[in-house]
Protein backbone atom coordinates (compact mmCIF):
# COMPACT_ATOMS: atom_id res chain seq x y z
CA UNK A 1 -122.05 -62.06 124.89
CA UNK A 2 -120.74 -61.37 121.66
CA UNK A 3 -121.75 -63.93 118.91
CA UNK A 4 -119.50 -64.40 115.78
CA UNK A 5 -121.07 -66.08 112.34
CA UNK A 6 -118.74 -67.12 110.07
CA UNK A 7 -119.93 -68.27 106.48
CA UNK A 8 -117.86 -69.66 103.89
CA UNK A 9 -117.56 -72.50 101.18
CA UNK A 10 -117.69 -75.95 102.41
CA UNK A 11 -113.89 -77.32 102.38
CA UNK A 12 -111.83 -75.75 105.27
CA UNK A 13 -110.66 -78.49 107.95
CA UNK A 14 -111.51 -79.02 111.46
CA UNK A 15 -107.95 -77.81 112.23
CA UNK A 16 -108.24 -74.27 110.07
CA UNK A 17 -111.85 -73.38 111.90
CA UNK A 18 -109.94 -74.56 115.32
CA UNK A 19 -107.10 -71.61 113.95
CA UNK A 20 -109.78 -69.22 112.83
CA UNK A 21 -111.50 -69.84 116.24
CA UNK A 22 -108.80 -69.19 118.29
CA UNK A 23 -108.07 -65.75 116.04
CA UNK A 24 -111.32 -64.61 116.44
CA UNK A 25 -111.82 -65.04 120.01
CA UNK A 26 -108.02 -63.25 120.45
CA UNK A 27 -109.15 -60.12 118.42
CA UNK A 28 -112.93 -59.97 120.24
CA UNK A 29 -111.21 -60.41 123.64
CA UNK A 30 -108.93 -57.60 122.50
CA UNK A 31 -110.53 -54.78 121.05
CA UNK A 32 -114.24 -55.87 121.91
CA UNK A 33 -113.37 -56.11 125.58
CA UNK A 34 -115.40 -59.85 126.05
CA UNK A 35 -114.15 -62.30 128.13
CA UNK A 36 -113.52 -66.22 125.84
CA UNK A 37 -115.66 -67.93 127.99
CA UNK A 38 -118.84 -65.14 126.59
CA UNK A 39 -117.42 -65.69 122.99
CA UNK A 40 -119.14 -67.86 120.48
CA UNK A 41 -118.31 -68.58 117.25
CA UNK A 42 -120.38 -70.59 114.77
CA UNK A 43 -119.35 -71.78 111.40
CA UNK A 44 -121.66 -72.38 108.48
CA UNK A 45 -120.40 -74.47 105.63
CA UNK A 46 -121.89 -73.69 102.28
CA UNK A 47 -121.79 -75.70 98.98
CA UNK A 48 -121.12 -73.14 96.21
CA UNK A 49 -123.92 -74.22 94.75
CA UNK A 50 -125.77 -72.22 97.31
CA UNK A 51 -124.07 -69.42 97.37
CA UNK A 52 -124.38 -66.56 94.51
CA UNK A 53 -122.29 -63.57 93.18
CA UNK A 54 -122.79 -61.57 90.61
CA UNK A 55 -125.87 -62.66 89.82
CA UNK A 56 -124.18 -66.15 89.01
CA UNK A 57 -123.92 -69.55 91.31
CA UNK A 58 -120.51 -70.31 92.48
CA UNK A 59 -120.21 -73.19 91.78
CA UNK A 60 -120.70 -71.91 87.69
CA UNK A 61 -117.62 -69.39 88.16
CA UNK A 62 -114.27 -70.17 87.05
């Protein structure tokens, strides 16, 4: 059962995850061989204050 963790800044709509969903499950069904009904997908929404890069917060880069 293939498991899919997306994590990204908080700010995408219900409607874009529903799209990115759908794409994901498409491409594993494809080239991964799993069946939709095995495929889950979770989304974690992160404040860029919580999220780093560079050694800087994201929320501090312009």
């Amino acid at each position: 059962m293939p498991i899919i963790t997306v994590q990204m800044w908080t700010g995408r709509s219900k409607e874009q995850k529903a799209e990115l969903a759908k794409a994901l499950t498409d491409a594993i069904v494809r080239i991964g061989k799993a069946t939709p009904e095995a495929t889950t997908i979770i989304f974690s929404d992160i404040d860029k204050e919580n999220w780093a890069q560079s050694g800087m917060l994201s929320s501090d880069i312009k």
